[in-house]
Protein backbone atom coordinates (compact mmCIF):
# COMPACT_ATOMS: atom_id res chain seq x y z
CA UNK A 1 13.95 -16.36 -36.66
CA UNK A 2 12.90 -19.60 -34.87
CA UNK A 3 12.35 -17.09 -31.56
CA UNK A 4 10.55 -14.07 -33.49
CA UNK A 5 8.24 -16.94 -34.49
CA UNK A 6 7.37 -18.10 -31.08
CA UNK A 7 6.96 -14.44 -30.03
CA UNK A 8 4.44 -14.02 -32.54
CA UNK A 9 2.29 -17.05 -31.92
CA UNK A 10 2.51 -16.40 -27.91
CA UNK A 11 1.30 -13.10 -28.21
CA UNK A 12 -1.67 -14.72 -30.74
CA UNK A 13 -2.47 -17.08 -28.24
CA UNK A 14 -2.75 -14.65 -25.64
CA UNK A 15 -4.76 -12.25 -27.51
CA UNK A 16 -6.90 -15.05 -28.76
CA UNK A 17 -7.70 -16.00 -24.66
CA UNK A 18 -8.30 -12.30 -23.41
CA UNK A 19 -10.36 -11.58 -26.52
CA UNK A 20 -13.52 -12.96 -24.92
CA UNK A 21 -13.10 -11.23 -21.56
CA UNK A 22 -12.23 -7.57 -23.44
CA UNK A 23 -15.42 -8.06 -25.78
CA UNK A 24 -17.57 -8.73 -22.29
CA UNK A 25 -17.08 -5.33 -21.18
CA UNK A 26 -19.43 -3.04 -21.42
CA UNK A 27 -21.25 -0.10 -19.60
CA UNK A 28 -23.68 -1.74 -16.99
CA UNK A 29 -27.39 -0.35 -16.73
CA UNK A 30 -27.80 -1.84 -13.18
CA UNK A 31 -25.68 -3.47 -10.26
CA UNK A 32 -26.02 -6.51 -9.22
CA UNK A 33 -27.93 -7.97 -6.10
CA UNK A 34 -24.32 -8.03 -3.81
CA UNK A 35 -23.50 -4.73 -4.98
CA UNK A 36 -27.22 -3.89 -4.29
CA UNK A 37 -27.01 -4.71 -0.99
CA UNK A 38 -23.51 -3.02 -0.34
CA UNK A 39 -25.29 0.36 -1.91
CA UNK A 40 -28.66 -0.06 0.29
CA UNK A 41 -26.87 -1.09 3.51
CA UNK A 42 -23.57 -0.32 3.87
CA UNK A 43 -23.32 3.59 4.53
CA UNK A 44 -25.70 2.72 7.53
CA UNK A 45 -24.24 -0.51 8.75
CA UNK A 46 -20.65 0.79 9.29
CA UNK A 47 -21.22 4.73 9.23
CA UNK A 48 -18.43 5.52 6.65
CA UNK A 49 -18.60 8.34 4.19
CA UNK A 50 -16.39 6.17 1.66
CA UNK A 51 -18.35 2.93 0.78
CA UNK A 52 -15.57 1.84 -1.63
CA UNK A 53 -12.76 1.87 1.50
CA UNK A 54 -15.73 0.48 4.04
CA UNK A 55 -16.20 -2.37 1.26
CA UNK A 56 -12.74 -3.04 0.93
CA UNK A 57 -11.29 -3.62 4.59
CA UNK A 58 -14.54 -5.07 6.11
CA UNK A 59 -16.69 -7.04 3.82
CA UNK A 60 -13.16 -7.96 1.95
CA UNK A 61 -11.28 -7.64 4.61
CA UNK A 62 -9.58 -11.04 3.78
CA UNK A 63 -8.92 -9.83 0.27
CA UNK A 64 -7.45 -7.26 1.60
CA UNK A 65 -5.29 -9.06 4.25
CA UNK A 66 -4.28 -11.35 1.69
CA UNK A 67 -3.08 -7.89 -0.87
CA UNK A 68 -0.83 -6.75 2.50
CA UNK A 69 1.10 -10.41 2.89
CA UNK A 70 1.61 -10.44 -0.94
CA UNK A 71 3.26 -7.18 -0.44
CA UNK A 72 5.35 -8.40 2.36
CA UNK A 73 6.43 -11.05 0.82
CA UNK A 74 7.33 -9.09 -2.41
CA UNK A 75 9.77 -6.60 -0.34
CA UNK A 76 10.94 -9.67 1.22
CA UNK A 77 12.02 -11.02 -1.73
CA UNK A 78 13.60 -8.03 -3.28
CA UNK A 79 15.82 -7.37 0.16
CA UNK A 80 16.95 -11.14 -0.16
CA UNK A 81 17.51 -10.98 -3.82
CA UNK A 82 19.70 -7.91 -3.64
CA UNK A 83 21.44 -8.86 -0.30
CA UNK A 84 22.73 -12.45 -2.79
CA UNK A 85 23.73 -9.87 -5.62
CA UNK A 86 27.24 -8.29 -5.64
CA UNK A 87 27.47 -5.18 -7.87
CA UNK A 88 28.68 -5.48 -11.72
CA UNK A 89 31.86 -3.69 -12.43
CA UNK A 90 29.98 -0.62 -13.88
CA UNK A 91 27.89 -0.39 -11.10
CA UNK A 92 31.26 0.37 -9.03
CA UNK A 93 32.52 2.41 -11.50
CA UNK A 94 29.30 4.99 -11.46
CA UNK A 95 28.13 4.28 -7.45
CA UNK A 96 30.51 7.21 -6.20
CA UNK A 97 27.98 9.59 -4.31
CA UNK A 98 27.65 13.17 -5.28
CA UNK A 99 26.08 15.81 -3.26
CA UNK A 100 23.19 16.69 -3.95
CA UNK A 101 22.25 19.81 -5.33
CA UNK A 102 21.05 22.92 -3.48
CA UNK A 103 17.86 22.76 -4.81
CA UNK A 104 17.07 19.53 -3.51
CA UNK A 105 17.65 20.04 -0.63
CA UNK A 106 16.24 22.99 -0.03
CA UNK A 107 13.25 21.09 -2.03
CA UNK A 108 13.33 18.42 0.23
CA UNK A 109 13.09 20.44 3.56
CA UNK A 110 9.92 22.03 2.63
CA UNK A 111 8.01 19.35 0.86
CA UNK A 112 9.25 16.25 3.69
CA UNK A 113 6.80 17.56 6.71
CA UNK A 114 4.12 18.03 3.71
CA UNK A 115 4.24 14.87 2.75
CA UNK A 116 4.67 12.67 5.60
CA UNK A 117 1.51 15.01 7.02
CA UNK A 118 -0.43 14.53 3.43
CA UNK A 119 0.44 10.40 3.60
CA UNK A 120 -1.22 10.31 6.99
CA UNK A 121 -3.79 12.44 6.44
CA UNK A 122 -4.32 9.70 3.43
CA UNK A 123 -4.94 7.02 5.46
CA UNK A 124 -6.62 8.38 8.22
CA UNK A 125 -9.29 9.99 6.41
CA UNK A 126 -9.45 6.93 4.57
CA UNK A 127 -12.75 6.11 5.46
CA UNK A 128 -14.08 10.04 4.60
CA UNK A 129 -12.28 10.60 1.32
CA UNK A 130 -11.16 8.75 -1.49
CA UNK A 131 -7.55 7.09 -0.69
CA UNK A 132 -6.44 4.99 2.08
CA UNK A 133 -3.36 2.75 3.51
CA UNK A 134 -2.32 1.47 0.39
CA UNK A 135 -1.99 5.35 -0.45
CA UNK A 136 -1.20 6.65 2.31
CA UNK A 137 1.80 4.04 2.94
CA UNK A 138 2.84 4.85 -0.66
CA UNK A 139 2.86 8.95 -0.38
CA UNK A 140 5.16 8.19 3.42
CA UNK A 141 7.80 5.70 1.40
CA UNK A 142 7.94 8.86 -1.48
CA UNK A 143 9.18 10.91 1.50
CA UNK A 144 11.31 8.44 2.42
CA UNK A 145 13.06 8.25 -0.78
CA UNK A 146 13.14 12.20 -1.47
CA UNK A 147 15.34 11.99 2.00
CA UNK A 148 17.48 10.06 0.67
CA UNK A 149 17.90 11.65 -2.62
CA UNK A 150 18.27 15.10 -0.43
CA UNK A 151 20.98 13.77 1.83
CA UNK A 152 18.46 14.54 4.91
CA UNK A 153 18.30 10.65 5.17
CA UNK A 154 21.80 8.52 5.49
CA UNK A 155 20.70 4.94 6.91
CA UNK A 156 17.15 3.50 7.54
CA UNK A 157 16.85 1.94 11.40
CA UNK A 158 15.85 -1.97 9.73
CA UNK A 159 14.88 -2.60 13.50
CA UNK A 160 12.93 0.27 13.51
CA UNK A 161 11.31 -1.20 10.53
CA UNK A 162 10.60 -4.25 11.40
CA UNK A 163 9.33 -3.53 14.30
CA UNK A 164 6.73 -1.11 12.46
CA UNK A 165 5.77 -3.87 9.89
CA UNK A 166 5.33 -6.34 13.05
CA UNK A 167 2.83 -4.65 15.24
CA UNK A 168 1.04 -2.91 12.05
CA UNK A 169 0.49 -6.63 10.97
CA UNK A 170 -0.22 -7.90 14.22
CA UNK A 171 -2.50 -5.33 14.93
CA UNK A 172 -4.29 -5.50 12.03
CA UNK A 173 -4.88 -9.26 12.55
CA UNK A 174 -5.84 -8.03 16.20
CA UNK A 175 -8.51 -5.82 15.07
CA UNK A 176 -9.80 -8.63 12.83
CA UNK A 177 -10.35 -11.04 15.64
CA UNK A 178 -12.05 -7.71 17.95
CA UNK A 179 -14.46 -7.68 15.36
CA UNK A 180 -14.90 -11.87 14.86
CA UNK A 181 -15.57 -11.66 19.00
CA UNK A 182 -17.28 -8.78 19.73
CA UNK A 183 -18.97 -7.61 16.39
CA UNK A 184 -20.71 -10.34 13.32
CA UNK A 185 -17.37 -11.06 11.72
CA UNK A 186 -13.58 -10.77 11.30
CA UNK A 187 -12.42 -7.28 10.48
CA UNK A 188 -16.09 -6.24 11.61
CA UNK A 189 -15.19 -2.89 12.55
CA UNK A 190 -18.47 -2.25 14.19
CA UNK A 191 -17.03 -3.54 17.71
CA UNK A 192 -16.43 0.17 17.92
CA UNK A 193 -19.05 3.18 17.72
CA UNK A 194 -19.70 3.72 13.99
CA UNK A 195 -20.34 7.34 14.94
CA UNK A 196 -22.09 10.30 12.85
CA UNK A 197 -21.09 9.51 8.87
CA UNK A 198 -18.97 12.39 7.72
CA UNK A 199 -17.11 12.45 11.15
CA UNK A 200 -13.30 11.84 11.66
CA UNK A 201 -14.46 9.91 14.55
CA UNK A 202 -16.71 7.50 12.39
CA UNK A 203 -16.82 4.09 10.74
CA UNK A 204 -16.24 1.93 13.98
CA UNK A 205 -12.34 0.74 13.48
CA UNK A 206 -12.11 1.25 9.35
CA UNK A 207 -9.66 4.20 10.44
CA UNK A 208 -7.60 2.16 12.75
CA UNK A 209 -7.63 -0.61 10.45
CA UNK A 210 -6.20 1.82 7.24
CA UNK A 211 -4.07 3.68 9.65
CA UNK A 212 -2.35 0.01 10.55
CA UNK A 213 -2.28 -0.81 6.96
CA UNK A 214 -0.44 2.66 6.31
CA UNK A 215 2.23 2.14 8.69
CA UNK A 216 2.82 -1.77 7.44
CA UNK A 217 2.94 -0.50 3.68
CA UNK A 218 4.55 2.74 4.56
CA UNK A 219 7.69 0.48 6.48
CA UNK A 220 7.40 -1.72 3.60
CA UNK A 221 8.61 0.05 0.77
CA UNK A 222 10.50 2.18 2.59
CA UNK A 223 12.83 -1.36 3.27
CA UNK A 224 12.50 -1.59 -0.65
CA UNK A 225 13.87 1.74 -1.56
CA UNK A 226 16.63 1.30 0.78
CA UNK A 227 17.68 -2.19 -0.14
CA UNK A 228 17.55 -0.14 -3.67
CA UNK A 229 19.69 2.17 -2.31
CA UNK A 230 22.45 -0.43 -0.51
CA UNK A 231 22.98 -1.76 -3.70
CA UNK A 232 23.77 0.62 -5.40
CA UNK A 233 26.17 2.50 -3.23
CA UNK A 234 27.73 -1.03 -2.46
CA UNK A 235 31.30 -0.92 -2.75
């Protein structure tokens, strides 16, 4: 009783403090003067087709920065947190692998080339069409895990891996510093030729810097699905 109680007035008290903010939101008859100036300037400044990916990896290019170490650190975590955990008795009981069916397979060999090709045409075209690394990376680690559920895929190469997530990271913080040298800020991407706007070869470095992030997110949560994976078929 005592705890059905406590539920009750938590959830009270948290309704009660995002009340305000929820009643605040509303349709918005102009932008304001930052957005403004993102709207009037931006498509020129850095020649990209996609404001809302040009936005997003240069002028918050530390937000962003700071979204890829969060997510690092998350699969982190969940590899160290399942490497501590043995299995529960059930888990043994149930963990013996069955082959998969035909139709998986046979799935799996004609959409894997589709999607690891659709994930990196994600986040190279980032800065054309709507999507990105954070996509991109996400639509490569679905491959990833349809290879495993196929059979095509038996063991992930956690070298290969790390390696990825190392020089993604370090060459994203690279970039960052090209720009703080050579351009008017870190991740300025304009150190490069921002090209014709609707080109592939456009936007200064926004495509290197999303194709960087797609790799580092990519290897991420592929290391997350297969630490998944370990513990599950751990003896």
């Amino acid at each position: 009783m005592f705890k059905r109680l406590f539920s009750l007035v938590l959830v009270g008290a948290l309704a009660a403090a995002f009340f305000p903010l929820f009643a605040a939101i509303g349709d918005r008859a102009d932008t304001s003067s930052l957005a403004g100036r993102y709207l009037d300037e931006g498509p020129e400044a850095l020649g990209s087709a996609n404001l809302v990916t040009s936005v997003i990896v240069t002028y918050r290019g530390l937000d962003t920065l700071g979204e890829v170490t969060v997510l690092f650190a998350a699969s982190a975590g969940i590899g160290l947190v399942f490497s501590r955990m043995q299995p529960s008795p059930a888990t043994r009981r149930t963990s013996t692998n069955h082959p998969p069916s035909e139709l998986v397979v046979t799935g799996a060999g004609l959409l894997l080339p589709l999607i690891t090709l659709f994930g990196i045409f994600i986040f190279v075209h980032g800065h054309l069409t709507p999507g990105g690394g954070f996509q991109g990376g996400v639509i490569v680690a679905s491959g990833v895990l349809l290879a495993f559920l196929s059979g095509t895929l038996k063991e992930l190469s956690h070298g290969l891996l790390a390696a990825l997530e190392l020089c993604a990271g370090a060459g994203y913080v690279a970039v960052g510093l090209l720009g703080l040298w050579l351009a008017g800020g870190f991740l300025d991407p304009r150190f490069l030729p921002t090209g014709e706007i609707g080109a592939l070869f456009s936007g200064g470095a926004i495509p290197i810097i999303y194709t960087l992030i797609g790799i580092k997110v990519g290897a991420e949560l592929s290391g997350v699905i297969d630490a998944m994976r370990q513990r599950r078929v751990s003896p």
